[in-house]
PDB file of N, CA and C in Angstrom:
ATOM      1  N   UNK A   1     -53.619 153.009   8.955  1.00  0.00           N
ATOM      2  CA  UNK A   1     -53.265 154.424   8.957  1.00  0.00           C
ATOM      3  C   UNK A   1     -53.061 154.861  10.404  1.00  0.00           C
ATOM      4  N   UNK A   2     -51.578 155.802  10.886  1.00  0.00           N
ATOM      5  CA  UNK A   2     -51.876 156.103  11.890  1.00  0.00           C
ATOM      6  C   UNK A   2     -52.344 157.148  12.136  1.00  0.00           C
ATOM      7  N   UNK A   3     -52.764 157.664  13.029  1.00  0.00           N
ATOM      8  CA  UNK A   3     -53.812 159.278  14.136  1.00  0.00           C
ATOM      9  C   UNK A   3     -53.495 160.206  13.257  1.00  0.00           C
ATOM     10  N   UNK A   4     -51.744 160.243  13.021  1.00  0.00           N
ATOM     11  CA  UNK A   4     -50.991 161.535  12.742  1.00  0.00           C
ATOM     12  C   UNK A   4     -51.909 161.968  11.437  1.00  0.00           C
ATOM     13  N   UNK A   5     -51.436 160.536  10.631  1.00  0.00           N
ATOM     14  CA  UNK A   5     -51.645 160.719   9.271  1.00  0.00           C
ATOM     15  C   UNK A   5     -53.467 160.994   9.055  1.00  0.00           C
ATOM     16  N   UNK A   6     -54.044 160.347   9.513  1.00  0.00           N
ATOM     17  CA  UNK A   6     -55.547 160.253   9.578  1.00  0.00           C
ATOM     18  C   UNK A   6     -56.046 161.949   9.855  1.00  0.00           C
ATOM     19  N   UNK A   7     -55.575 162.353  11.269  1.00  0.00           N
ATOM     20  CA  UNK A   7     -56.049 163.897  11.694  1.00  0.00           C
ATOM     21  C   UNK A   7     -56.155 164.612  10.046  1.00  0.00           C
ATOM     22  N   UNK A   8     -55.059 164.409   9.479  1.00  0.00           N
ATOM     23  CA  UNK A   8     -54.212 165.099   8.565  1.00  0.00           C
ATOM     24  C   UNK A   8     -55.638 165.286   6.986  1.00  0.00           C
ATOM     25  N   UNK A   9     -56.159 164.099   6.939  1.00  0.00           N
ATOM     26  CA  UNK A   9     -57.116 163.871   6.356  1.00  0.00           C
ATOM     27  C   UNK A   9     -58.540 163.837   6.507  1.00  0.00           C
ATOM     28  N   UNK A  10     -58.788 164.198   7.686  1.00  0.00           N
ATOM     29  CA  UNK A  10     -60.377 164.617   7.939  1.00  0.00           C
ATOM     30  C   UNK A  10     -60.968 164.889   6.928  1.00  0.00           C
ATOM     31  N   UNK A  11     -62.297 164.571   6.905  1.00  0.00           N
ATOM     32  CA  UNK A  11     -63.262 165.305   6.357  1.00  0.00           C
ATOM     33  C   UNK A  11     -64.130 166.228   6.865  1.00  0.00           C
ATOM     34  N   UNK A  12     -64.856 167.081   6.016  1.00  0.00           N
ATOM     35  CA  UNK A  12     -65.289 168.546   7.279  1.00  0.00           C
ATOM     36  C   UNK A  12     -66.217 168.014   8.004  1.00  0.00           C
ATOM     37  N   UNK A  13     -67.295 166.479   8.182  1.00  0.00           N
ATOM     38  CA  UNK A  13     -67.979 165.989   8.990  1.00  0.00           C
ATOM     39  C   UNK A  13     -67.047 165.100  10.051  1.00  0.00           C
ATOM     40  N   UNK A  14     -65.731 164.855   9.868  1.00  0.00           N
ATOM     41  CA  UNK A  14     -65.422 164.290  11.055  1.00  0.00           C
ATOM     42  C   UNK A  14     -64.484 165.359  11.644  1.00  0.00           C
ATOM     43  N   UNK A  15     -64.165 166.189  11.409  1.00  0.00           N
ATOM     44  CA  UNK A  15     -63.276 167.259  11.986  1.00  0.00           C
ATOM     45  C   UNK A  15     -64.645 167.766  12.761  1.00  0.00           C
ATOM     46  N   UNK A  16     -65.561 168.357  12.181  1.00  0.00           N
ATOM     47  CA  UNK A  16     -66.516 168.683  13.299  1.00  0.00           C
ATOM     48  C   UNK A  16     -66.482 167.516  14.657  1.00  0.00           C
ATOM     49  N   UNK A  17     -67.306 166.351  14.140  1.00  0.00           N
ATOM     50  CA  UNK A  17     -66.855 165.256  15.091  1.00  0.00           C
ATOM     51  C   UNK A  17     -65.790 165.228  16.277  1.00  0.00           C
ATOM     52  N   UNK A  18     -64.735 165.952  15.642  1.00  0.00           N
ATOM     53  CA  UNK A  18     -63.155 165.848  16.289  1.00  0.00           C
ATOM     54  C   UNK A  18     -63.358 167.227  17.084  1.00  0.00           C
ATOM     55  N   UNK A  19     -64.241 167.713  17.020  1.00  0.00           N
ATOM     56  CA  UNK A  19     -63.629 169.314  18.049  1.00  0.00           C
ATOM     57  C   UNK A  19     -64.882 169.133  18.507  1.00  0.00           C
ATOM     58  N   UNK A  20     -65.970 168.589  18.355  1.00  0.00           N
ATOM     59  CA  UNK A  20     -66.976 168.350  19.516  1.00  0.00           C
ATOM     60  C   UNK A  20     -66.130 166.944  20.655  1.00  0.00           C
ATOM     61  N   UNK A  21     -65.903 166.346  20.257  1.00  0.00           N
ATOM     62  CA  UNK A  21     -65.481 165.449  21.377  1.00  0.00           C
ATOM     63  C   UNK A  21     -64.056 166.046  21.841  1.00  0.00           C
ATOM     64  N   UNK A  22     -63.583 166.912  21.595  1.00  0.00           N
ATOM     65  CA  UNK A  22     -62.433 168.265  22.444  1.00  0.00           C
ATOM     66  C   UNK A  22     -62.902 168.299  23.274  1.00  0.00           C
ATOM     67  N   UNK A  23     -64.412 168.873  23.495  1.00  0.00           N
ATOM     68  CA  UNK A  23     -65.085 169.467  24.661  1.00  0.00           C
ATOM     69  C   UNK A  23     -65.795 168.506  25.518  1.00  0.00           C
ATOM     70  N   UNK A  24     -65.980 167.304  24.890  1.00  0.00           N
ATOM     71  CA  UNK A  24     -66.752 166.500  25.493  1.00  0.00           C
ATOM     72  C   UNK A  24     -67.281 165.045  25.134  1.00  0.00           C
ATOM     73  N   UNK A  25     -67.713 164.109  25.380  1.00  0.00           N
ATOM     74  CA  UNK A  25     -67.999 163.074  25.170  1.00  0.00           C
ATOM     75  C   UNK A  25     -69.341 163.080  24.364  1.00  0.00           C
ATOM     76  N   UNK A  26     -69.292 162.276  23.228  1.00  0.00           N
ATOM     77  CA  UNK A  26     -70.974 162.092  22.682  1.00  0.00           C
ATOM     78  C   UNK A  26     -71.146 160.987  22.343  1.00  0.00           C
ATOM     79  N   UNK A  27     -72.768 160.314  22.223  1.00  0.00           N
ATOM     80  CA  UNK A  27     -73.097 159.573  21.527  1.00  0.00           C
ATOM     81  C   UNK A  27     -73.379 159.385  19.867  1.00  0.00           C
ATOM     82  N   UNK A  28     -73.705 158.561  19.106  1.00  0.00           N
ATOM     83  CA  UNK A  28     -73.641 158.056  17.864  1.00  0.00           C
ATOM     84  C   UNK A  28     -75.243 158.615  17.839  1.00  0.00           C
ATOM     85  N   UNK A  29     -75.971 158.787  18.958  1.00  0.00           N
ATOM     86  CA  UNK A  29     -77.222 159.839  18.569  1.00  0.00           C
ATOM     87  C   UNK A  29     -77.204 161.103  19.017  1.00  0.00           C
ATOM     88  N   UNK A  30     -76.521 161.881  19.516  1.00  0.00           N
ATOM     89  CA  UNK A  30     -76.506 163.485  19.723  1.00  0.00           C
ATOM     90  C   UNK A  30     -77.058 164.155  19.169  1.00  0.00           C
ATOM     91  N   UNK A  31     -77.965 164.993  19.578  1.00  0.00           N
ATOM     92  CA  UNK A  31     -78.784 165.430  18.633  1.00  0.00           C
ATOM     93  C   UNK A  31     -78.110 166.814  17.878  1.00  0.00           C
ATOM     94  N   UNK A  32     -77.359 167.211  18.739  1.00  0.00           N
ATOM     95  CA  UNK A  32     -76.553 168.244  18.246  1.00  0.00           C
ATOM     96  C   UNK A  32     -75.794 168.022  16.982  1.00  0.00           C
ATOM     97  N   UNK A  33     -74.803 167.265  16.927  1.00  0.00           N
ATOM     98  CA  UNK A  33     -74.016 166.639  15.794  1.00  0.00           C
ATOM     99  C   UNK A  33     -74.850 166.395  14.877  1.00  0.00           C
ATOM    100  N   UNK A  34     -76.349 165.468  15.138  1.00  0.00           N
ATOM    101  CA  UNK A  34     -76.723 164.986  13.879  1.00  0.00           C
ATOM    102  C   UNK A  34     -77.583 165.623  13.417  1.00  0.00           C
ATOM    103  N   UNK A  35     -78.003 167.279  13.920  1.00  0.00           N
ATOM    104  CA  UNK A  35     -78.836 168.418  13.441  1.00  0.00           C
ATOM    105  C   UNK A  35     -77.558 169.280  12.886  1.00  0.00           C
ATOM    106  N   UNK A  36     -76.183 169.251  13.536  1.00  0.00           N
ATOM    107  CA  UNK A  36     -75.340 170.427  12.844  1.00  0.00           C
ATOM    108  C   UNK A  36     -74.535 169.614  11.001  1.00  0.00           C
ATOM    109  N   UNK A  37     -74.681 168.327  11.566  1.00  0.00           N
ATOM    110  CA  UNK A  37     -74.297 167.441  10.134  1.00  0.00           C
ATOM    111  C   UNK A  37     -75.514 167.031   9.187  1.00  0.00           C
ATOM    112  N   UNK A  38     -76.693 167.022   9.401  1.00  0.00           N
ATOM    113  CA  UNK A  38     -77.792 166.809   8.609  1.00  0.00           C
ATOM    114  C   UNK A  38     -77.578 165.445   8.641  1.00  0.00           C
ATOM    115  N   UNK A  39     -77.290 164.321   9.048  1.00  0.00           N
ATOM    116  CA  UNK A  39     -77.272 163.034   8.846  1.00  0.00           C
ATOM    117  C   UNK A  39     -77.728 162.003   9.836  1.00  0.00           C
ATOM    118  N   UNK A  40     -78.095 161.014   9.526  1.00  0.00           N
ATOM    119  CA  UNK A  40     -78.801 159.869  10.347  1.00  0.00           C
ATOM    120  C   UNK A  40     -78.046 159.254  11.879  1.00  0.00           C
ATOM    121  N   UNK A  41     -77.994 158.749  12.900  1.00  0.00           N
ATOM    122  CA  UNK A  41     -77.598 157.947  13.745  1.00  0.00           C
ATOM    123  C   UNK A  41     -76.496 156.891  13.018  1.00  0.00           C
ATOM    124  N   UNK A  42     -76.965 156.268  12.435  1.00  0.00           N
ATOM    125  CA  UNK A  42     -75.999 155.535  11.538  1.00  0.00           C
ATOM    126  C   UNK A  42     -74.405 155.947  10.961  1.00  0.00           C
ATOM    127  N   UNK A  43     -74.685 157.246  10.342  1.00  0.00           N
ATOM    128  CA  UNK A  43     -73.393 157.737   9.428  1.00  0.00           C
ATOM    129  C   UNK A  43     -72.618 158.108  10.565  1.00  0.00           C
ATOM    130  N   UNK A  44     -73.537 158.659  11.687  1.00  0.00           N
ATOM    131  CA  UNK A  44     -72.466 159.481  12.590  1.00  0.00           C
ATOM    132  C   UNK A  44     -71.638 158.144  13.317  1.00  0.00           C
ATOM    133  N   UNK A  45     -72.409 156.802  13.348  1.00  0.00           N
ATOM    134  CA  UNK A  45     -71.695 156.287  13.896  1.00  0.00           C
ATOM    135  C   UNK A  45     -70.724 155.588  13.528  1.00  0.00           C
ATOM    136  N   UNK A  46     -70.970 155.523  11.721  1.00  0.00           N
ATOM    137  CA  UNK A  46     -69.653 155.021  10.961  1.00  0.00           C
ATOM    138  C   UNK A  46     -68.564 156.167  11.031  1.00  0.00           C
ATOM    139  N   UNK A  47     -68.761 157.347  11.172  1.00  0.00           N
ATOM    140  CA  UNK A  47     -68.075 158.287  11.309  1.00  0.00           C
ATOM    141  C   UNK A  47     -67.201 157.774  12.204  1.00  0.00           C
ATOM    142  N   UNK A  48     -67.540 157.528  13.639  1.00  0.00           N
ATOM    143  CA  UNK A  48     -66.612 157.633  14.878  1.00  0.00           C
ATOM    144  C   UNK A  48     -66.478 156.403  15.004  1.00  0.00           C
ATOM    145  N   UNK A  49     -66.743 155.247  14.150  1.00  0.00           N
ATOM    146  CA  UNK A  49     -65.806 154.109  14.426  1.00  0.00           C
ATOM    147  C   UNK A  49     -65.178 154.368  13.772  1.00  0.00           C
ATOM    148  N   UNK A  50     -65.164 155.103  12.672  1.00  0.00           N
ATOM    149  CA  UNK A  50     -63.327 154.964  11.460  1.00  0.00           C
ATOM    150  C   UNK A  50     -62.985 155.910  12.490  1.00  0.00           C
ATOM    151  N   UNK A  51     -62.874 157.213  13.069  1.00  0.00           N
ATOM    152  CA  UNK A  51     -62.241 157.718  14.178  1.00  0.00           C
ATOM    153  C   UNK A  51     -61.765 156.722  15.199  1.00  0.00           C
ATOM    154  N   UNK A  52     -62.559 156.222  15.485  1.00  0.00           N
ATOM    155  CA  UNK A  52     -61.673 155.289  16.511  1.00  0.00           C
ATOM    156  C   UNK A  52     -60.799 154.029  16.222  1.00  0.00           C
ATOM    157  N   UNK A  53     -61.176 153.883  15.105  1.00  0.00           N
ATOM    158  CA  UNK A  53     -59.703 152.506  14.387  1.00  0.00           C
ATOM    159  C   UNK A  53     -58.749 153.918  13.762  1.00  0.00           C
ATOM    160  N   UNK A  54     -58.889 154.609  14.211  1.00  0.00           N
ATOM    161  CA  UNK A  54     -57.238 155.275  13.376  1.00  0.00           C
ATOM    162  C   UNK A  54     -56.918 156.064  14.961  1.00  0.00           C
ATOM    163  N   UNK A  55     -57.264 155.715  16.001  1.00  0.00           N
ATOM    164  CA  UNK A  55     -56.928 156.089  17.493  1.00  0.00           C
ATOM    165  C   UNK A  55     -56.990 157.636  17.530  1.00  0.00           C
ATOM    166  N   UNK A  56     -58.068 157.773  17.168  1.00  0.00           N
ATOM    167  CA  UNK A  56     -58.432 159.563  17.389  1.00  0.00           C
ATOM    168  C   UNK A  56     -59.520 159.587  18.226  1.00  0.00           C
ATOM    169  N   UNK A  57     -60.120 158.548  18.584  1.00  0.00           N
ATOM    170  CA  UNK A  57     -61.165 158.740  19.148  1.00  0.00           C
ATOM    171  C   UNK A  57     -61.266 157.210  20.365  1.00  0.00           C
ATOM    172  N   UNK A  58     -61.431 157.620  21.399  1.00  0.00           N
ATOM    173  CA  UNK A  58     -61.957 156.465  22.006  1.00  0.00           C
ATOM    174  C   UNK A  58     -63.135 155.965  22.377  1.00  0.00           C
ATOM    175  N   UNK A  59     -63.520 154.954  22.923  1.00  0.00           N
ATOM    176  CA  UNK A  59     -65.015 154.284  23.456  1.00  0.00           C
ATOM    177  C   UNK A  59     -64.755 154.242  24.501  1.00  0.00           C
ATOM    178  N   UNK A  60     -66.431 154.354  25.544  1.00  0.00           N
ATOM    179  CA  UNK A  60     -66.714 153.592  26.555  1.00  0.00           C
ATOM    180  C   UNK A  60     -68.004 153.310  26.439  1.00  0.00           C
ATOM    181  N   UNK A  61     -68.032 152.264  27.168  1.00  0.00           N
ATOM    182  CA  UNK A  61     -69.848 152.386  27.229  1.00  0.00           C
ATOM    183  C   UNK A  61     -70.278 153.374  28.119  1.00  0.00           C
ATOM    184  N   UNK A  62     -71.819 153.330  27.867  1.00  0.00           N
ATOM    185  CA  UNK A  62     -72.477 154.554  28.887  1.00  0.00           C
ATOM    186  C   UNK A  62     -74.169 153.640  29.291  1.00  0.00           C
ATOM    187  N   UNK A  63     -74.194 152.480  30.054  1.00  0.00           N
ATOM    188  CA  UNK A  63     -75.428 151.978  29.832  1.00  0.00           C
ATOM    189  C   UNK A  63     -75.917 151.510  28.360  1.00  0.00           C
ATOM    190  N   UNK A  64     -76.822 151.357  27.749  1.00  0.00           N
ATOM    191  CA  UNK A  64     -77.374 150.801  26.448  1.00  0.00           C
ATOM    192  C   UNK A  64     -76.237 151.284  24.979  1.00  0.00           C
ATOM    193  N   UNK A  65     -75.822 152.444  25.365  1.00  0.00           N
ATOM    194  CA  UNK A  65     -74.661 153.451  24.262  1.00  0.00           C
ATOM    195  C   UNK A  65     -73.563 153.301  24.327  1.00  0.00           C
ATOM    196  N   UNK A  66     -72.497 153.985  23.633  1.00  0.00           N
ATOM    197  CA  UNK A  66     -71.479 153.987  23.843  1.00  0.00           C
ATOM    198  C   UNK A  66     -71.512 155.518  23.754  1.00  0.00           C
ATOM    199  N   UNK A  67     -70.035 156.231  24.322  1.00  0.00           N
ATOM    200  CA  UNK A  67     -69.703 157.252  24.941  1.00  0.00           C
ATOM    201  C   UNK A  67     -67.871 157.203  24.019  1.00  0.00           C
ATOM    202  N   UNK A  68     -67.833 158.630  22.697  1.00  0.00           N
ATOM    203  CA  UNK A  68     -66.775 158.761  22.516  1.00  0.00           C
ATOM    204  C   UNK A  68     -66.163 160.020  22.779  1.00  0.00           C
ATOM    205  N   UNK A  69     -65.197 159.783  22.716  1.00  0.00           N
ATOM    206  CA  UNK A  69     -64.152 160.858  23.291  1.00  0.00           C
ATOM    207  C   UNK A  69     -62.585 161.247  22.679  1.00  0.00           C
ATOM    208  N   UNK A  70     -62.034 162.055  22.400  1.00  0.00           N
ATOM    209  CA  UNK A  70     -60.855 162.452  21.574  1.00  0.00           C
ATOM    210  C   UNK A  70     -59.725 161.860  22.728  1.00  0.00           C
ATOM    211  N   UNK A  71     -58.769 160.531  22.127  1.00  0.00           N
ATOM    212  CA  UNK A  71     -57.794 160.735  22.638  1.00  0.00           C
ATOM    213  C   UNK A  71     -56.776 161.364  23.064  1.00  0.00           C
ATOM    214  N   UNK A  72     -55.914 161.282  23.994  1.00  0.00           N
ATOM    215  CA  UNK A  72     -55.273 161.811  24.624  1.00  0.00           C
ATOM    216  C   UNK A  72     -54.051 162.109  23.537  1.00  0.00           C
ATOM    217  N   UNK A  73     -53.260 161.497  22.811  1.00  0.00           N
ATOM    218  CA  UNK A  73     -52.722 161.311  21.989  1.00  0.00           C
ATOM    219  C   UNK A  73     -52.857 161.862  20.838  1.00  0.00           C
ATOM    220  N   UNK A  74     -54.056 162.109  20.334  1.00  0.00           N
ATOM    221  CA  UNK A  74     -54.577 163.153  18.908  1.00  0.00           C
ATOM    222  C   UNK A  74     -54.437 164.822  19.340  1.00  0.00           C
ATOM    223  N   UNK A  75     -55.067 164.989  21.018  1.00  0.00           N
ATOM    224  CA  UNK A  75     -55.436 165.909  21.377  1.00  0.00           C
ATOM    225  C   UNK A  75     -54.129 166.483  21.430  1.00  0.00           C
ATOM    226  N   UNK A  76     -53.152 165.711  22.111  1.00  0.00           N
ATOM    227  CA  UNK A  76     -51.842 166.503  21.549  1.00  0.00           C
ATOM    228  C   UNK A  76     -51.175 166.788  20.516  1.00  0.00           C
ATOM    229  N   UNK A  77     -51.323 165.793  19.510  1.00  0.00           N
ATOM    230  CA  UNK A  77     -51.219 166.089  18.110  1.00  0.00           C
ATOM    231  C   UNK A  77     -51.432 167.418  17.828  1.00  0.00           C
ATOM    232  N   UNK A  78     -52.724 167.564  17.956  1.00  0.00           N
ATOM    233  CA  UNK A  78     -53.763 168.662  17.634  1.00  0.00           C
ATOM    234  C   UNK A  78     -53.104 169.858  18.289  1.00  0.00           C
ATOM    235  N   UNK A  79     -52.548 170.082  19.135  1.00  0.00           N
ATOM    236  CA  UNK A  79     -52.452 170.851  20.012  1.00  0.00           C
ATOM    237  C   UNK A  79     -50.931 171.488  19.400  1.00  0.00           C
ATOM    238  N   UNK A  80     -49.980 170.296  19.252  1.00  0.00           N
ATOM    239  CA  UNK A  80     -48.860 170.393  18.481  1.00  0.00           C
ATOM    240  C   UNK A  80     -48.940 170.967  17.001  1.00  0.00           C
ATOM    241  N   UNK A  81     -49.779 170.853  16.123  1.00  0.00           N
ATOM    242  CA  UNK A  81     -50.228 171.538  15.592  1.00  0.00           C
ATOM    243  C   UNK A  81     -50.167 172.764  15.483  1.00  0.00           C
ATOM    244  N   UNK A  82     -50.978 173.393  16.439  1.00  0.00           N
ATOM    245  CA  UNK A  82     -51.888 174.460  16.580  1.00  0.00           C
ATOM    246  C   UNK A  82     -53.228 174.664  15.960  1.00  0.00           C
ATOM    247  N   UNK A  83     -54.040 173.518  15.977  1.00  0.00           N
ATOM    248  CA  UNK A  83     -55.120 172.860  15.473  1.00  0.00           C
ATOM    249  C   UNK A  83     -56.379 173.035  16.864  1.00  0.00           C
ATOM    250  N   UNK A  84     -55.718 173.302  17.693  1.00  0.00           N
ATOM    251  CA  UNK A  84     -56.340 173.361  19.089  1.00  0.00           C
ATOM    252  C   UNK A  84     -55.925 174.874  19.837  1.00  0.00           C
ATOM    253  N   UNK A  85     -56.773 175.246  20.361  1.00  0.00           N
ATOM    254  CA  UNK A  85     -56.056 176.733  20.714  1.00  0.00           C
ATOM    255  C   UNK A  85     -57.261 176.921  22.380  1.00  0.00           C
ATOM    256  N   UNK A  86     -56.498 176.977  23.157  1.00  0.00           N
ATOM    257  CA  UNK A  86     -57.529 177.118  24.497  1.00  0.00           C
ATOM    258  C   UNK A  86     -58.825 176.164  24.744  1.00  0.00           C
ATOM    259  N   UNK A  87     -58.391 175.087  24.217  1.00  0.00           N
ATOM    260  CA  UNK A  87     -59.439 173.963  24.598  1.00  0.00           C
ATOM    261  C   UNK A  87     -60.446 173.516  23.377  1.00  0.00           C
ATOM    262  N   UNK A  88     -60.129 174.331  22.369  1.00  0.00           N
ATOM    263  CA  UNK A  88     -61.096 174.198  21.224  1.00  0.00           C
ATOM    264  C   UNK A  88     -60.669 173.892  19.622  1.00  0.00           C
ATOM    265  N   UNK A  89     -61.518 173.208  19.219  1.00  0.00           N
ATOM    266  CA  UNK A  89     -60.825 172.559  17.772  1.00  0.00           C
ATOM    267  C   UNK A  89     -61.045 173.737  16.716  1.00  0.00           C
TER     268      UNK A  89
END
């Protein structure tokens, strides 16, 4: 599936996902995400690997973690859209 089509299909836990990493980079433990989603370390992180095999999301490491982030490429999507409005999902 590509970005386009994928954005297109979110679910309301990875669209959250998708406009927190707008603003910023997180981990697969954030405590924010996984108190505003009610769900474990785990889901969030199956969450943002299917985000990141459909190129909406990228990796880096960060020491022991990894560190994701909304591609450059979605973000314009998004933006093209009008899914994005002054920096925010």
């Amino acid at each position: 599936m590509h970005y386009k089509v994928a954005l297109g299909t979110l679910t309301i836990a990875e669209t959250y996902v998708v406009g927190i990493s707008n603003s910023r980079a997180f981990s697969p433990s954030d405590p924010e995400i996984l108190g505003h989603l009610d769900i474990k370390r785990s889901r969030l992180s199956q969450i943002s690997n299917r985000l990141l095999k459909f190129g909406i999301l990228q990796v880096r490491p960060s020491g022991r973690t990894r560190k994701y982030s909304l591609t450059q490429a979605a973000r314009a999507q998004l933006l093209a859209w009008g899914a994005l409005k002054g920096g925010e999902a």
